[in-house]
N, C-alpha and C. Protein backbone atom coordinates (compact mmCIF):
# COMPACT_ATOMS: atom_id res chain seq x y z
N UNK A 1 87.87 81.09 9.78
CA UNK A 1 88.28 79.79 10.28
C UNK A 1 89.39 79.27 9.36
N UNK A 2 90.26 78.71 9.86
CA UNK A 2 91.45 78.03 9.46
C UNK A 2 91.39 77.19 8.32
N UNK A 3 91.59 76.62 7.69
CA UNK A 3 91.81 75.22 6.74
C UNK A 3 92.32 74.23 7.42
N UNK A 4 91.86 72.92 7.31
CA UNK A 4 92.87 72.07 8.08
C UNK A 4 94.14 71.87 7.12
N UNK A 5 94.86 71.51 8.01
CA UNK A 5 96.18 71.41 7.61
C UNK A 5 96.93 72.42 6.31
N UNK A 6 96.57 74.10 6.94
CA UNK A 6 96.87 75.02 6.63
C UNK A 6 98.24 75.68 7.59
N UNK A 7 99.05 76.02 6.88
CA UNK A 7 100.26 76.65 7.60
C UNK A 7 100.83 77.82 7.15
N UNK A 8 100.75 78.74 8.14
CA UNK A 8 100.92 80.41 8.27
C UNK A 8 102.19 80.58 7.00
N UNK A 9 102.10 81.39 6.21
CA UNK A 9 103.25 81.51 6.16
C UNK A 9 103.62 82.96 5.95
N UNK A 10 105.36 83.68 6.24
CA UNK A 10 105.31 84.87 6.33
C UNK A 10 106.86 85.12 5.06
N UNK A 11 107.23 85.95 4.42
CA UNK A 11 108.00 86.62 4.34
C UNK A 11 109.30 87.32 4.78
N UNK A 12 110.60 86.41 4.40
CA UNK A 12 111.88 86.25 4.88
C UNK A 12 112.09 87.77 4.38
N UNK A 13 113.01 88.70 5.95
CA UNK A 13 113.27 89.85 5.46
C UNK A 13 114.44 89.82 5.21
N UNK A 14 114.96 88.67 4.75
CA UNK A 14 116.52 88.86 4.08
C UNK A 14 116.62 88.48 2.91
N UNK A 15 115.63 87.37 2.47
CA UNK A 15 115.28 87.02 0.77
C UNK A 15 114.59 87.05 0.44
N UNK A 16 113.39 87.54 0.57
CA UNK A 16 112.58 88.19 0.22
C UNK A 16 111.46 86.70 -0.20
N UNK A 17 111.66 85.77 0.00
CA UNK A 17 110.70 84.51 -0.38
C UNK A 17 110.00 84.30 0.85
N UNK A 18 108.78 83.90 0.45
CA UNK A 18 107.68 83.50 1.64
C UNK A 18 108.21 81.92 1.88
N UNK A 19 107.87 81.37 3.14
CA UNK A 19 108.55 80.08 3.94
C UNK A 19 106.99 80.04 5.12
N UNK A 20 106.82 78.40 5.06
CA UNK A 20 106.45 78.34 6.53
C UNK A 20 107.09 79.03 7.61
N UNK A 21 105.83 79.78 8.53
CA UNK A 21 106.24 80.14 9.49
C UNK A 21 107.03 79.66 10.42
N UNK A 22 107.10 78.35 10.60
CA UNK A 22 107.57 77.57 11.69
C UNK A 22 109.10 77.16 11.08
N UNK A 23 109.93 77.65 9.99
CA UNK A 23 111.16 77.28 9.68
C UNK A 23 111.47 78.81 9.50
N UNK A 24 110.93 80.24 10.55
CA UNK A 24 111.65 81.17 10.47
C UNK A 24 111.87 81.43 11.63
N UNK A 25 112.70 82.55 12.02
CA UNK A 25 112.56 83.13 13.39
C UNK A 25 112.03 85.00 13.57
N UNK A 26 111.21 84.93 14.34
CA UNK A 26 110.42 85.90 14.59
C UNK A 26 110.98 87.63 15.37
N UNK A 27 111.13 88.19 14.65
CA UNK A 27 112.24 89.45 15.28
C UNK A 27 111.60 90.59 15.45
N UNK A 28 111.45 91.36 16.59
CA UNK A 28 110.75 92.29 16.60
C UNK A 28 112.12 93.79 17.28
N UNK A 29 111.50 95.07 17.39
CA UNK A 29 112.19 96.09 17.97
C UNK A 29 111.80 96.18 19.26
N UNK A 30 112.74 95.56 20.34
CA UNK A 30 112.27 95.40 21.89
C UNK A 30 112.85 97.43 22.39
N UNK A 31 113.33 98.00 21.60
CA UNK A 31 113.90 99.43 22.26
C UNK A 31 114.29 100.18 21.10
N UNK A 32 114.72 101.44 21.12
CA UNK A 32 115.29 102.10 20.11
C UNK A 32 116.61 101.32 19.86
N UNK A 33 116.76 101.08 18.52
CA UNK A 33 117.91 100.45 17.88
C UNK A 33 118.23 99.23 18.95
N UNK A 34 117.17 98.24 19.10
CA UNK A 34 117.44 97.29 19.51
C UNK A 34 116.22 96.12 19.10
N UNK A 35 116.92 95.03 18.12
CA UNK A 35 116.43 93.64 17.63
C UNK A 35 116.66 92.82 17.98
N UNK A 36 115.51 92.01 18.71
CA UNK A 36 115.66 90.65 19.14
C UNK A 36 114.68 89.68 18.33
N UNK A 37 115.01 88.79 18.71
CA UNK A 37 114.32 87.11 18.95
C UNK A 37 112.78 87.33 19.55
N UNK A 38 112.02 87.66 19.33
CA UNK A 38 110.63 88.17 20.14
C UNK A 38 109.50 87.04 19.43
N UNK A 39 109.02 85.93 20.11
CA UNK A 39 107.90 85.42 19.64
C UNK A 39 106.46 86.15 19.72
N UNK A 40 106.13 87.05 20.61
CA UNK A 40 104.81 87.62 20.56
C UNK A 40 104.94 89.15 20.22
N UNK A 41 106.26 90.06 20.66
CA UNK A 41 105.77 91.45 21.40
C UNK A 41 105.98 92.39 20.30
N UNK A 42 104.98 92.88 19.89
CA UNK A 42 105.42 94.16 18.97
C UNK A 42 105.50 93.93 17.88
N UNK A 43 105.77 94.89 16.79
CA UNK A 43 105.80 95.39 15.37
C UNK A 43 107.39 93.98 15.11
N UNK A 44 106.87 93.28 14.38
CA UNK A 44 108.13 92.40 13.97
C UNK A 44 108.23 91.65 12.62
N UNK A 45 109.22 91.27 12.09
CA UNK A 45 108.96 90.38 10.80
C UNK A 45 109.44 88.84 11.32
N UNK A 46 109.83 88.10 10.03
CA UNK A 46 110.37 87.12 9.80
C UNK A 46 112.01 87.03 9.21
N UNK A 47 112.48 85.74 9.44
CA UNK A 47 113.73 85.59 8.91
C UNK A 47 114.63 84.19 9.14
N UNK A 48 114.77 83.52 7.82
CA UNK A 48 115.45 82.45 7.92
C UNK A 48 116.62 82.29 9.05
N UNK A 49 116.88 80.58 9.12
CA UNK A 49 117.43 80.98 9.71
C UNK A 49 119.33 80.89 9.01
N UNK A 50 119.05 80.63 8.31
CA UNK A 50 120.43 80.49 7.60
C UNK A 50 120.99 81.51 7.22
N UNK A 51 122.58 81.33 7.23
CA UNK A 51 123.57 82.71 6.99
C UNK A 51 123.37 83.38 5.94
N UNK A 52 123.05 82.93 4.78
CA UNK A 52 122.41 83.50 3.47
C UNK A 52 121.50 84.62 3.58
N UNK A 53 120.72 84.27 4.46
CA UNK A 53 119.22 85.04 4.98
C UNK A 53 119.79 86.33 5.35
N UNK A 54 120.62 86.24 6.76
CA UNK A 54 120.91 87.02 7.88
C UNK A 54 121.85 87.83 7.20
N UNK A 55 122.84 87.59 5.92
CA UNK A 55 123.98 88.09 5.92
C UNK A 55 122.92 89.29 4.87
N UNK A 56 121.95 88.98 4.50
CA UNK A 56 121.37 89.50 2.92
C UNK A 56 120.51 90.17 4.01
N UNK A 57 119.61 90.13 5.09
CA UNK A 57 119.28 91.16 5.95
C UNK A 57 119.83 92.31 6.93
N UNK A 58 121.13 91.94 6.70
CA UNK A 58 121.76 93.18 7.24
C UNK A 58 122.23 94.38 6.22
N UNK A 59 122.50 93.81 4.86
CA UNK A 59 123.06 94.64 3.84
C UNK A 59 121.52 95.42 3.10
N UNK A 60 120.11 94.52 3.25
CA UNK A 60 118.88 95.10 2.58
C UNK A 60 118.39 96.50 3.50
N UNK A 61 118.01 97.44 3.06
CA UNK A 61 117.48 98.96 2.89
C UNK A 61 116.04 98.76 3.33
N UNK A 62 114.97 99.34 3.98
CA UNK A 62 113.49 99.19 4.04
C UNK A 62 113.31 98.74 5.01
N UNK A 63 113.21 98.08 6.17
CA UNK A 63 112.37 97.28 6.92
C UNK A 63 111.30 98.30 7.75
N UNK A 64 111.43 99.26 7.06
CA UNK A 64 110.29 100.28 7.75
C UNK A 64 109.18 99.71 7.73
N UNK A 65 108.96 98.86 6.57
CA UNK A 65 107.31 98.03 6.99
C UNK A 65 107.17 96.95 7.62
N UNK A 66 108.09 96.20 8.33
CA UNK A 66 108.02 95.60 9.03
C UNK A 66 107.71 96.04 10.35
N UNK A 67 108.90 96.90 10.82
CA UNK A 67 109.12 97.26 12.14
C UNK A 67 108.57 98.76 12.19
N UNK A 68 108.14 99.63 11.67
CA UNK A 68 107.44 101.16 11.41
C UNK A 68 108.54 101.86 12.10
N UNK A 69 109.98 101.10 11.89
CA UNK A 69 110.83 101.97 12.91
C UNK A 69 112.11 102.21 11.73
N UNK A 70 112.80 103.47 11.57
CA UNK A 70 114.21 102.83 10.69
C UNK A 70 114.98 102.01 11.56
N UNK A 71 115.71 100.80 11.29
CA UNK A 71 116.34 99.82 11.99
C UNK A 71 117.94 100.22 11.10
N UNK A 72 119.09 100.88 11.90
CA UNK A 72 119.66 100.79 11.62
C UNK A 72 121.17 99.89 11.09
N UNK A 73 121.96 99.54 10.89
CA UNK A 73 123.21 98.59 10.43
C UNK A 73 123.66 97.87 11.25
N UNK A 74 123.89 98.72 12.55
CA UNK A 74 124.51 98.58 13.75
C UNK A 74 123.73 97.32 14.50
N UNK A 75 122.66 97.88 14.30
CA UNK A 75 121.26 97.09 15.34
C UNK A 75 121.28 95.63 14.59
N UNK A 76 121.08 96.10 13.34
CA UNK A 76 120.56 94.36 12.55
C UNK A 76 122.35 93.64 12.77
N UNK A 77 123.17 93.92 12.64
CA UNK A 77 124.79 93.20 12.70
C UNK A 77 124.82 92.58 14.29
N UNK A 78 124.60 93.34 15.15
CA UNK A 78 124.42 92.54 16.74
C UNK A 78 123.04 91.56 16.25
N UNK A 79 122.06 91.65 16.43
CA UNK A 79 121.05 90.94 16.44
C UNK A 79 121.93 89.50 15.46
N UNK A 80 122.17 89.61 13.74
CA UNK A 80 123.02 88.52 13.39
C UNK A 80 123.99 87.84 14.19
N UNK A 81 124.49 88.51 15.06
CA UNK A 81 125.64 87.73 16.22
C UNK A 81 125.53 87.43 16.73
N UNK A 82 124.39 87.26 17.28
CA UNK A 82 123.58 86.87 18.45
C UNK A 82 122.48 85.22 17.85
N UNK A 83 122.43 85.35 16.93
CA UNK A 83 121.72 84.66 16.39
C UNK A 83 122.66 83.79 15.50
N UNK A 84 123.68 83.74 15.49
CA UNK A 84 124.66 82.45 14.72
C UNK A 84 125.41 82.03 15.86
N UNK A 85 125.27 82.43 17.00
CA UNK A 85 125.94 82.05 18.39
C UNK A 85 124.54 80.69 18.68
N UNK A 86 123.63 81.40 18.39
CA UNK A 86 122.58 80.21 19.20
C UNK A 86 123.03 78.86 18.03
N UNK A 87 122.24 77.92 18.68
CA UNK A 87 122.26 76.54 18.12
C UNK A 87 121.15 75.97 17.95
N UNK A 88 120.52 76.12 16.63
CA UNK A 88 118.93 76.06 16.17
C UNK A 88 118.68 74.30 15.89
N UNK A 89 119.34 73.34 16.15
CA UNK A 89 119.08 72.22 15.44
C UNK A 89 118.61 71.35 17.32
């Protein structure tokens, strides 16, 4: 059972600091070499949402434990473009 006024928190895969869940965005592998925006489906991590985050998750090595998949350069650089196009505020 929960704690009251307990809040999830997960592990930014671009800085490596834990954050409430609810000030990240949730990314999972919807296909081979393909990362989205996924709130429920599949093997996924976390990730700020600021350029700091995103620019430091495309250049970081590993996310094999996140996603049990290698996620290549290509894949995480679209997914960042896609995600500084949206308008989070």
């Amino acid at each position: 059972m929960a704690k009251r006024g307990h809040k999830p928190q997960r592990t930014c895969l671009g800085c490596g600091t834990r954050d409430v869940q609810g000030r990240m965005v949730r990314l999972a592998m919807t296909g081979e070499d393909q990362l989205q925006v996924e709130p429920q489906r599949g093997r996924g991590g976390y990730l700020h949402r600021d350029a700091k985050c995103q620019k430091a998750f495309v250049t970081r090595k590993g996310h094999y434990r996140a996603f049990h998949v290698e996620v290549n350069r290509t894949a995480k650089a679209k997914l960042i473009d896609s995600l500084t196009a949206q308008d989070w505020e």
